[in-house]
Structure formats: structure tokens, C-alpha cells
PDB file of N, CA and C in Angstrom:
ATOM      1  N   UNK A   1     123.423  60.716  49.844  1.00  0.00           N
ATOM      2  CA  UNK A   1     122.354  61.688  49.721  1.00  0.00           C
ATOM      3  C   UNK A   1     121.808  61.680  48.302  1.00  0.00           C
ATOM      4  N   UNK A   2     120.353  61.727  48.015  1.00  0.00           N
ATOM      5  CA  UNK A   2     119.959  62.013  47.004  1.00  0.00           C
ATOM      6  C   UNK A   2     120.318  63.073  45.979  1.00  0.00           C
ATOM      7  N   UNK A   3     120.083  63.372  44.807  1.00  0.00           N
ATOM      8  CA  UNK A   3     120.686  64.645  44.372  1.00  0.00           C
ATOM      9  C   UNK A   3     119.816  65.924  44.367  1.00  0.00           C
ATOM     10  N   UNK A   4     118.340  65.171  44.784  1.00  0.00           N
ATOM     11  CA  UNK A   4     117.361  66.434  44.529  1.00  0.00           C
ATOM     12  C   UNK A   4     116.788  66.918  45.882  1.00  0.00           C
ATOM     13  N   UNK A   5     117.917  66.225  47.161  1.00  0.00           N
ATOM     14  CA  UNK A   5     117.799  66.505  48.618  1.00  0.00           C
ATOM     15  C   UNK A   5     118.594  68.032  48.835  1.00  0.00           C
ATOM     16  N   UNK A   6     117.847  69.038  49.691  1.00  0.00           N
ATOM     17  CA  UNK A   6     118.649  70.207  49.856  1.00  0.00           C
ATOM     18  C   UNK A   6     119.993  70.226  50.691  1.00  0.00           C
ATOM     19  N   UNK A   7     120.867  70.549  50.989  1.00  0.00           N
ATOM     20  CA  UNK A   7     122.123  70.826  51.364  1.00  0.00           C
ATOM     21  C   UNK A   7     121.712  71.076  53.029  1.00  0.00           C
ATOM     22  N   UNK A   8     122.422  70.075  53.843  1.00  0.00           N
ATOM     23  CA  UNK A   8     122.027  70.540  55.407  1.00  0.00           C
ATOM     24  C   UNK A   8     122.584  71.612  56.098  1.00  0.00           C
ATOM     25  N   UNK A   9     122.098  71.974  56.663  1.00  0.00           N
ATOM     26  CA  UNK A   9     123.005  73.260  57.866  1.00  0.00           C
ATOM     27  C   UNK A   9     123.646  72.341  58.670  1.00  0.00           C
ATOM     28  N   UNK A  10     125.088  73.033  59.055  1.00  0.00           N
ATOM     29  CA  UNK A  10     125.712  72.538  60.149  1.00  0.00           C
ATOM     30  C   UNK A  10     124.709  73.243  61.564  1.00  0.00           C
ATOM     31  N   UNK A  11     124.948  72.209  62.525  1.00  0.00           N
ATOM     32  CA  UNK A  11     124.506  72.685  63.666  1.00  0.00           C
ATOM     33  C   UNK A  11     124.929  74.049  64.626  1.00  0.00           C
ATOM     34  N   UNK A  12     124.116  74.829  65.010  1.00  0.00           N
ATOM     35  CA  UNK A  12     124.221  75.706  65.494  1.00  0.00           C
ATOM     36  C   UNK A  12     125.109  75.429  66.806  1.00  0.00           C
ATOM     37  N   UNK A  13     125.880  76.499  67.299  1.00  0.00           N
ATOM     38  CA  UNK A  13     126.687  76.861  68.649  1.00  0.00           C
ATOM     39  C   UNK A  13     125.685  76.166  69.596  1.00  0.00           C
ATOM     40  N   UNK A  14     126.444  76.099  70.585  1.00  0.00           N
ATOM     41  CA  UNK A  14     126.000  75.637  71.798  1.00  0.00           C
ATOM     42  C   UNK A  14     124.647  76.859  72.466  1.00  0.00           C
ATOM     43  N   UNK A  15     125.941  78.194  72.021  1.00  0.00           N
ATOM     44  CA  UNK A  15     125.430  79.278  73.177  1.00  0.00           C
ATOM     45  C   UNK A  15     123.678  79.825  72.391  1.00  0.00           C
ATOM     46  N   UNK A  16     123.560  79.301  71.143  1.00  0.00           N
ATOM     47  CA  UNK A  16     122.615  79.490  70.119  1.00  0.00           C
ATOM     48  C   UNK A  16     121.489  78.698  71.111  1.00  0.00           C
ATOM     49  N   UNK A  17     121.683  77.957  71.817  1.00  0.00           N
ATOM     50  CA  UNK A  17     120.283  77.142  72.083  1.00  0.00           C
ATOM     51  C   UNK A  17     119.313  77.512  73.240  1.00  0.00           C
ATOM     52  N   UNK A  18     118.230  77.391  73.188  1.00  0.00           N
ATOM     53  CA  UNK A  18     117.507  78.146  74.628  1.00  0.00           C
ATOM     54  C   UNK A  18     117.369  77.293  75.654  1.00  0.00           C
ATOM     55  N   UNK A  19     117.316  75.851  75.960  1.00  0.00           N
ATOM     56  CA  UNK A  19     117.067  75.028  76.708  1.00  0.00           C
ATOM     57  C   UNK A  19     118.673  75.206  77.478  1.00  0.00           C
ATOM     58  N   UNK A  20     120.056  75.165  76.892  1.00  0.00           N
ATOM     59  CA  UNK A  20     121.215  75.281  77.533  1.00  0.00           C
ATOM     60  C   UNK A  20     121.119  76.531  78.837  1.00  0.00           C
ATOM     61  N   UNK A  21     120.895  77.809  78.193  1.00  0.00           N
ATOM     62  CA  UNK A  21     120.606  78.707  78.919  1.00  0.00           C
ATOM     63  C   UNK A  21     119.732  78.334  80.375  1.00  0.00           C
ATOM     64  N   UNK A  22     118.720  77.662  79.702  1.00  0.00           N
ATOM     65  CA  UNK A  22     118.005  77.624  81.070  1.00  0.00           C
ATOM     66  C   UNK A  22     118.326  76.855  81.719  1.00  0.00           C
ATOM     67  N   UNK A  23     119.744  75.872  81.568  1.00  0.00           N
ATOM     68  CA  UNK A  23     120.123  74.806  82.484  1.00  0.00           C
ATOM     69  C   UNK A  23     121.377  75.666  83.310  1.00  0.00           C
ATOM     70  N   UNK A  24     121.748  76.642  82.643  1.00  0.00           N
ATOM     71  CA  UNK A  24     122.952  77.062  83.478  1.00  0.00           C
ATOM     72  C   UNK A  24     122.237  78.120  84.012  1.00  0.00           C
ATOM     73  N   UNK A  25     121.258  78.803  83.740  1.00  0.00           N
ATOM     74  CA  UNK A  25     120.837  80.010  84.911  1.00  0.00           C
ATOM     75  C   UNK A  25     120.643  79.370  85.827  1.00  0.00           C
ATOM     76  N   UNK A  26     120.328  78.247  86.564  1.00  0.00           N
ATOM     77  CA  UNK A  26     119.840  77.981  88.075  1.00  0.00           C
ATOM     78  C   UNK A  26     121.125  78.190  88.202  1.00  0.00           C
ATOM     79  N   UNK A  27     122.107  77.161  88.556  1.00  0.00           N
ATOM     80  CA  UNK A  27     123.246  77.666  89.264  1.00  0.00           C
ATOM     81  C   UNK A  27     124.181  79.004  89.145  1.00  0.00           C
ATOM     82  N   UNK A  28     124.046  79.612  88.388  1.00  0.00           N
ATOM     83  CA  UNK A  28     124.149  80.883  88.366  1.00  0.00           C
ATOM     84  C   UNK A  28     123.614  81.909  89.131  1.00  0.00           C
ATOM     85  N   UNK A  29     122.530  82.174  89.132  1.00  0.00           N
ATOM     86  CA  UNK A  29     121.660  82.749  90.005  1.00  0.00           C
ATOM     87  C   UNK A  29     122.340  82.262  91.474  1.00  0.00           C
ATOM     88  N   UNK A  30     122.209  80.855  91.546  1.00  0.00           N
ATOM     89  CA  UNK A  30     122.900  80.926  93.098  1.00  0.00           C
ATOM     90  C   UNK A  30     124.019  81.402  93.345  1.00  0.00           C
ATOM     91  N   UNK A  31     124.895  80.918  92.754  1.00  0.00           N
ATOM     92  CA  UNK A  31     126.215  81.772  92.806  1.00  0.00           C
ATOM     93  C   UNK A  31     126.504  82.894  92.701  1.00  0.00           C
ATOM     94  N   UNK A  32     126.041  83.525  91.753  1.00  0.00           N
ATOM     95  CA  UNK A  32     125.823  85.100  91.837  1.00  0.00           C
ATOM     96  C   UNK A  32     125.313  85.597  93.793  1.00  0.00           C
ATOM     97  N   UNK A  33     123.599  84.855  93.973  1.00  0.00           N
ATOM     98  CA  UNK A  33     123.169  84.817  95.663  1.00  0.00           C
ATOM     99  C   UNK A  33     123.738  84.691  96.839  1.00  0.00           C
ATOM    100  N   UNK A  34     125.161  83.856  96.327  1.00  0.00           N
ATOM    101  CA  UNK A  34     125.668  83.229  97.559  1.00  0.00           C
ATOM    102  C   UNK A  34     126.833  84.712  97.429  1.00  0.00           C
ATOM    103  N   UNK A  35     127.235  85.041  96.432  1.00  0.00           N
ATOM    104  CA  UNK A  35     128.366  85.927  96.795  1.00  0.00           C
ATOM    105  C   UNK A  35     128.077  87.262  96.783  1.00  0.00           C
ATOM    106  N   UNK A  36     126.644  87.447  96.585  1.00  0.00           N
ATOM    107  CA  UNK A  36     125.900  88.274  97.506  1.00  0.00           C
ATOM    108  C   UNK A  36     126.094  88.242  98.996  1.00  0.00           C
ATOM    109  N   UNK A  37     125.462  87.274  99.307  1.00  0.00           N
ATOM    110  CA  UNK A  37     125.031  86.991 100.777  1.00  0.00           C
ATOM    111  C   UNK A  37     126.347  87.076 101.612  1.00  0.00           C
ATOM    112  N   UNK A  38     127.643  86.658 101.183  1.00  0.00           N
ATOM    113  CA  UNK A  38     128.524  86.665 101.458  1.00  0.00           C
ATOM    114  C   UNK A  38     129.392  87.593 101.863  1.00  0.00           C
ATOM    115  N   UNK A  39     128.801  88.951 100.815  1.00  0.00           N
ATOM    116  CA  UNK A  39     129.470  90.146 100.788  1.00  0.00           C
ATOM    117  C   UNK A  39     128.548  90.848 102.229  1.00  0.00           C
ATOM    118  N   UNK A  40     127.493  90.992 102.091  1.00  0.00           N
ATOM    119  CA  UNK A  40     126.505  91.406 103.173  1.00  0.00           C
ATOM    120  C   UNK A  40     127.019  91.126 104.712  1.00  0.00           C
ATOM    121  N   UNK A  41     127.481  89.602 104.683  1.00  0.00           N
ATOM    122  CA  UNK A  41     127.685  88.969 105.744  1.00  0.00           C
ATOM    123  C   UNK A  41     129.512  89.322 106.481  1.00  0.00           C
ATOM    124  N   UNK A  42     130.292  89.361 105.468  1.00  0.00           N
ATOM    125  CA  UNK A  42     131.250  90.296 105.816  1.00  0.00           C
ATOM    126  C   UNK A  42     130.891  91.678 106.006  1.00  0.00           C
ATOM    127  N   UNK A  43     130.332  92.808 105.443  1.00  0.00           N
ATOM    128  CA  UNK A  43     130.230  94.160 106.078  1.00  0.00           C
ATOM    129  C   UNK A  43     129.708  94.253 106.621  1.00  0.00           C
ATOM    130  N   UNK A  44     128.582  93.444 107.151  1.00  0.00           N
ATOM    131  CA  UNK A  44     127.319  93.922 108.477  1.00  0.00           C
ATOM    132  C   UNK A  44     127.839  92.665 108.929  1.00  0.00           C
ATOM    133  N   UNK A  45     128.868  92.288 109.514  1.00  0.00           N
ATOM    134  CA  UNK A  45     129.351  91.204 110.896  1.00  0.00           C
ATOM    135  C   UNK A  45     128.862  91.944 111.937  1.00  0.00           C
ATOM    136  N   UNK A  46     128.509  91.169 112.812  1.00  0.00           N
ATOM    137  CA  UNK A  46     128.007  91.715 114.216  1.00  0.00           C
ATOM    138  C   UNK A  46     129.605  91.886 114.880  1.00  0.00           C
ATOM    139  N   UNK A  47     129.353  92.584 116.182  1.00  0.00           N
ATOM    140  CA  UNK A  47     130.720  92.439 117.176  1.00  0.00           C
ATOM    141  C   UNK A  47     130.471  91.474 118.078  1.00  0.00           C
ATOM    142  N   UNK A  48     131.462  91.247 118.692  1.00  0.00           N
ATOM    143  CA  UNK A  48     131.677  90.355 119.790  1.00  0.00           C
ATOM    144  C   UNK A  48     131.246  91.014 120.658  1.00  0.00           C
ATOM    145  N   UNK A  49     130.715  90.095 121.535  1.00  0.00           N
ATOM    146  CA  UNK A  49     130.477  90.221 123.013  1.00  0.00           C
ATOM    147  C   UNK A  49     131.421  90.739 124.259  1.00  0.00           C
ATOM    148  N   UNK A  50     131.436  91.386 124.671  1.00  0.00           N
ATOM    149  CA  UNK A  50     132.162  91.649 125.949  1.00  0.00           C
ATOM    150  C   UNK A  50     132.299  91.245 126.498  1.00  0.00           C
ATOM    151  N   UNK A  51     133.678  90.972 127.760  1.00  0.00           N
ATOM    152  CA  UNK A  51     133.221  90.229 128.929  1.00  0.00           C
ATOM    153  C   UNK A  51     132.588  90.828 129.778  1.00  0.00           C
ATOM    154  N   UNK A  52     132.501  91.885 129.774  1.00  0.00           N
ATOM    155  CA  UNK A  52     131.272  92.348 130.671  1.00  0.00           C
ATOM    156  C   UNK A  52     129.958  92.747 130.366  1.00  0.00           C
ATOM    157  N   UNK A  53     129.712  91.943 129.365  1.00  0.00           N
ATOM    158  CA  UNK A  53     128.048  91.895 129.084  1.00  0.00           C
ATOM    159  C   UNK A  53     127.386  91.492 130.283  1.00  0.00           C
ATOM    160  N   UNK A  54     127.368  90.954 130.831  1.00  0.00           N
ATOM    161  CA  UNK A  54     126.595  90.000 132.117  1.00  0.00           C
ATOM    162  C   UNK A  54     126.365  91.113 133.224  1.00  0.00           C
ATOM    163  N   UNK A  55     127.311  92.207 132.805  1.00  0.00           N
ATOM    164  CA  UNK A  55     126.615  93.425 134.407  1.00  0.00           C
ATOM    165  C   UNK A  55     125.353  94.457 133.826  1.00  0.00           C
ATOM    166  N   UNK A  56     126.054  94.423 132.109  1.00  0.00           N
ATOM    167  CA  UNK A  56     124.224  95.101 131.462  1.00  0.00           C
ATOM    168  C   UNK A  56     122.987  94.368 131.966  1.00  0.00           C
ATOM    169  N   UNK A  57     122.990  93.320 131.551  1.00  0.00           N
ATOM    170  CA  UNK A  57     121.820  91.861 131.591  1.00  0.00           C
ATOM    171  C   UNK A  57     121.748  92.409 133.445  1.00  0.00           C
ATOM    172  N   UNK A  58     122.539  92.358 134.065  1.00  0.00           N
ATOM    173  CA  UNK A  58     122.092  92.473 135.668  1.00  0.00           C
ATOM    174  C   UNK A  58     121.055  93.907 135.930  1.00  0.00           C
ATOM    175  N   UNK A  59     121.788  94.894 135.210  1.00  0.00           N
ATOM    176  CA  UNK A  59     121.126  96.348 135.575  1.00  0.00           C
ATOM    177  C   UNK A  59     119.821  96.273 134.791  1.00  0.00           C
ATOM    178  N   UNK A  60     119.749  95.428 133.643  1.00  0.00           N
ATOM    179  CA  UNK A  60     118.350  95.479 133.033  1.00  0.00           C
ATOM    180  C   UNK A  60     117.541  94.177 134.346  1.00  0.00           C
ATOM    181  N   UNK A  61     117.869  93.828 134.626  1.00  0.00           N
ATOM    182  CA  UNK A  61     116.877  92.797 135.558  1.00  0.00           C
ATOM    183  C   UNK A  61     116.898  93.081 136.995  1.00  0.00           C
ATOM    184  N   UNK A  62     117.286  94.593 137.446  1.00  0.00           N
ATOM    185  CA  UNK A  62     117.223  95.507 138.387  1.00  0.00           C
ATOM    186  C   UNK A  62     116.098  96.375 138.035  1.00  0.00           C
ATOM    187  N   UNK A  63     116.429  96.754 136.536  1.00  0.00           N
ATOM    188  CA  UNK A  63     115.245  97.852 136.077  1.00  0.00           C
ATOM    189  C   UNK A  63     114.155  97.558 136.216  1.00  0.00           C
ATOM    190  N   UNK A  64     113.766  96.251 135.795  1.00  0.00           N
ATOM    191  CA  UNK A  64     112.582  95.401 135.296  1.00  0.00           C
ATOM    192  C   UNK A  64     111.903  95.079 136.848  1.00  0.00           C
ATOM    193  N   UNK A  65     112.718  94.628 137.646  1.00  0.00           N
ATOM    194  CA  UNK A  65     111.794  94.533 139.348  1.00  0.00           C
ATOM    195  C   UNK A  65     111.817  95.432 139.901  1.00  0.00           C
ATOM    196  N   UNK A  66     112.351  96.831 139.880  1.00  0.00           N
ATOM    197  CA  UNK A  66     111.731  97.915 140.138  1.00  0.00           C
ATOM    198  C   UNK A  66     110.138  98.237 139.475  1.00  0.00           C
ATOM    199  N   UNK A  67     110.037  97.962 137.839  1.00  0.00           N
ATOM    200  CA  UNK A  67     109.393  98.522 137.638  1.00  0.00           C
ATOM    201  C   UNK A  67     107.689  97.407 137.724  1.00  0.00           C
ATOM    202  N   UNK A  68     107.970  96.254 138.037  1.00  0.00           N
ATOM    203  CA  UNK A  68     107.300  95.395 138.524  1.00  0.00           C
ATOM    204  C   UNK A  68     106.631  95.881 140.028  1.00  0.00           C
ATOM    205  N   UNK A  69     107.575  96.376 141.101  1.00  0.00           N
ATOM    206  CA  UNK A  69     107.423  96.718 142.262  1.00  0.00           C
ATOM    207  C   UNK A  69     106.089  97.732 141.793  1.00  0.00           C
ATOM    208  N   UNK A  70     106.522  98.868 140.950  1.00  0.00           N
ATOM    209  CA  UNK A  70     105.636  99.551 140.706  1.00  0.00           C
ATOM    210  C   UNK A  70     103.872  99.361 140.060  1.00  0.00           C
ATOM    211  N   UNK A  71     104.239  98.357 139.650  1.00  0.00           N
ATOM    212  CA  UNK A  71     103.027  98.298 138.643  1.00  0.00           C
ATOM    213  C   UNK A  71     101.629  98.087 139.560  1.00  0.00           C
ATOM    214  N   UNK A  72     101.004  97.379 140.224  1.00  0.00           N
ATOM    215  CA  UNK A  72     100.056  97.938 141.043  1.00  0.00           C
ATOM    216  C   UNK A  72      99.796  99.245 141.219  1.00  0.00           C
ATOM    217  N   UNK A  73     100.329 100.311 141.833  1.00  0.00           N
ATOM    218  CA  UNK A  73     100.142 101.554 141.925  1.00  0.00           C
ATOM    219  C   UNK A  73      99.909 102.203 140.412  1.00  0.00           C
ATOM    220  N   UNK A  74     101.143 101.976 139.481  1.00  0.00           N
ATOM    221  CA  UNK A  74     100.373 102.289 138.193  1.00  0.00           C
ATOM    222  C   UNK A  74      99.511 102.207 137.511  1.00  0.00           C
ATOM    223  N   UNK A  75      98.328 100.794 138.110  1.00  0.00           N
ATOM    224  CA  UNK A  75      97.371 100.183 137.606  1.00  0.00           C
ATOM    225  C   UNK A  75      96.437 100.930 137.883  1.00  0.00           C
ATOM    226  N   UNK A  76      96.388 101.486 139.404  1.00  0.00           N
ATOM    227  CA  UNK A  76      95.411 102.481 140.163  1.00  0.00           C
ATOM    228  C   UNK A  76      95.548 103.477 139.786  1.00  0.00           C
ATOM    229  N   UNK A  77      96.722 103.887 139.130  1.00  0.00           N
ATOM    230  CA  UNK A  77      96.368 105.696 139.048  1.00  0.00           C
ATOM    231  C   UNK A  77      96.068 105.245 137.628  1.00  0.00           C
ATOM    232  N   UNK A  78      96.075 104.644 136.713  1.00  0.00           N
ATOM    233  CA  UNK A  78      95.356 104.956 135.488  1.00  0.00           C
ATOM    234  C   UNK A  78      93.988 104.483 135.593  1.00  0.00           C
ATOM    235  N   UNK A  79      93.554 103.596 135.972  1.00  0.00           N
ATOM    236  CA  UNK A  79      92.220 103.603 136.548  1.00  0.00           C
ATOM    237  C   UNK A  79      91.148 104.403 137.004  1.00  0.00           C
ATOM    238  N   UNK A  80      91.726 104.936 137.823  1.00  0.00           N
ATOM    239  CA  UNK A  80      91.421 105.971 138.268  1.00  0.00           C
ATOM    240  C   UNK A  80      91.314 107.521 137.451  1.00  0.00           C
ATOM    241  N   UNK A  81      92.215 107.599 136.580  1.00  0.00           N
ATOM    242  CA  UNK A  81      92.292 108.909 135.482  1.00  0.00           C
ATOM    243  C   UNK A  81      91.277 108.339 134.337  1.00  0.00           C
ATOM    244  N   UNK A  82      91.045 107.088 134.433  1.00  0.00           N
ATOM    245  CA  UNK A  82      90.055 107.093 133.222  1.00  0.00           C
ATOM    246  C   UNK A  82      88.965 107.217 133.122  1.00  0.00           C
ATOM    247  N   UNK A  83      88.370 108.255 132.062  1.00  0.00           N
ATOM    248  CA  UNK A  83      86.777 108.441 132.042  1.00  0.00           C
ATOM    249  C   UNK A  83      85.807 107.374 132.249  1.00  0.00           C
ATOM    250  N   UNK A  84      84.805 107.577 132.674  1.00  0.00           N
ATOM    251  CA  UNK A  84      83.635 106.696 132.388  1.00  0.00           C
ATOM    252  C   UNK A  84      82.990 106.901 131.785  1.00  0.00           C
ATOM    253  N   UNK A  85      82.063 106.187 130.818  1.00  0.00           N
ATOM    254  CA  UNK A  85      81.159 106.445 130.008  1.00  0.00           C
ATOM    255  C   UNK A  85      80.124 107.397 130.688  1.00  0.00           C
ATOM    256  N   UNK A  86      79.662 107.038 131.870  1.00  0.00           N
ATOM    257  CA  UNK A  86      78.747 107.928 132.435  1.00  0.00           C
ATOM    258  C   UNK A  86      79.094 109.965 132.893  1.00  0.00           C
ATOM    259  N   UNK A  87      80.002 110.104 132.896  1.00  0.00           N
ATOM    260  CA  UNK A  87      80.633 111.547 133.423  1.00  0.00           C
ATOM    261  C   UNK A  87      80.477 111.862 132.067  1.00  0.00           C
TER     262      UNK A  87
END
């Protein structure tokens, strides 16, 4: 080194730099996301199915062609209750 050169700084810490930071926040952020998602996904688990789910599903597709049977007649009486522009 010259003698009339100034005295160098040692290099700064790692954690000193801004480009480092922004290489470890992506995976961070996920990881932090995932053990989010994780936690969510354990306390709101759905339940299991029953074995007798399949007689609900039957009584709803009893309900539903009853109310099919009906629908013509329902078509007429609201038809019928509805104003006309002319009255």
C-alpha cells in the first residue's frame, strides 16, 4: 500500500447487507405460509363421512322429485297471481 492511501474498512457482517435479506425473505415467507396453512388445516379438518350418508343423498332425491312433480302447478299459480301491465 502506498503511504498516502487511506486505511480500508474491514467488510461489513453478512446480516449488514440488503440484497442477503432479500434472498432469504422468499423462502421465509413460505415457510412461515406453509405453517400457517398447516395450522388452519389441522383445526378446521373436515369429519368423516358416515356410513350412512347414502340414505341422506336418497331423502334429498325424494325431496327434489316431489318437488319437480310439483312445479307445473307452481308455474300456474304464479302466473296467474301476477299483475299485468294493463290492470
Amino acid at each position: 500500500m502506498p503511504p498516502d492511501a487511506p486505511p480500508s474498512r474491514p467488510p461489513a457482517p453478512w446480516w449488514r447487507h440488503g440484497h442477503v435479506w432479500l434472498v432469504v425473505a422468499g423462502p421465509a415467507v413460505v415457510v412461515v405460509a406453509s405453517v400457517v396453512t398447516a395450522v388452519i388445516a389441522a383445526r378446521g379438518a373436515d369429519t368423516m363421512v358416515t356410513d350412512d350418508a347414502w340414505r341422506g343423498g336418497i331423502e334429498i332425491g325424494k325431496q327434489l322429485a316431489r318437488d319437480r312433480a310439483r312445479l307445473p302447478a307452481n308455474q300456474a299459480r304464479n302466473h296467474a297471481a301476477t299483475p299485468t301491465a294493463d290492470r
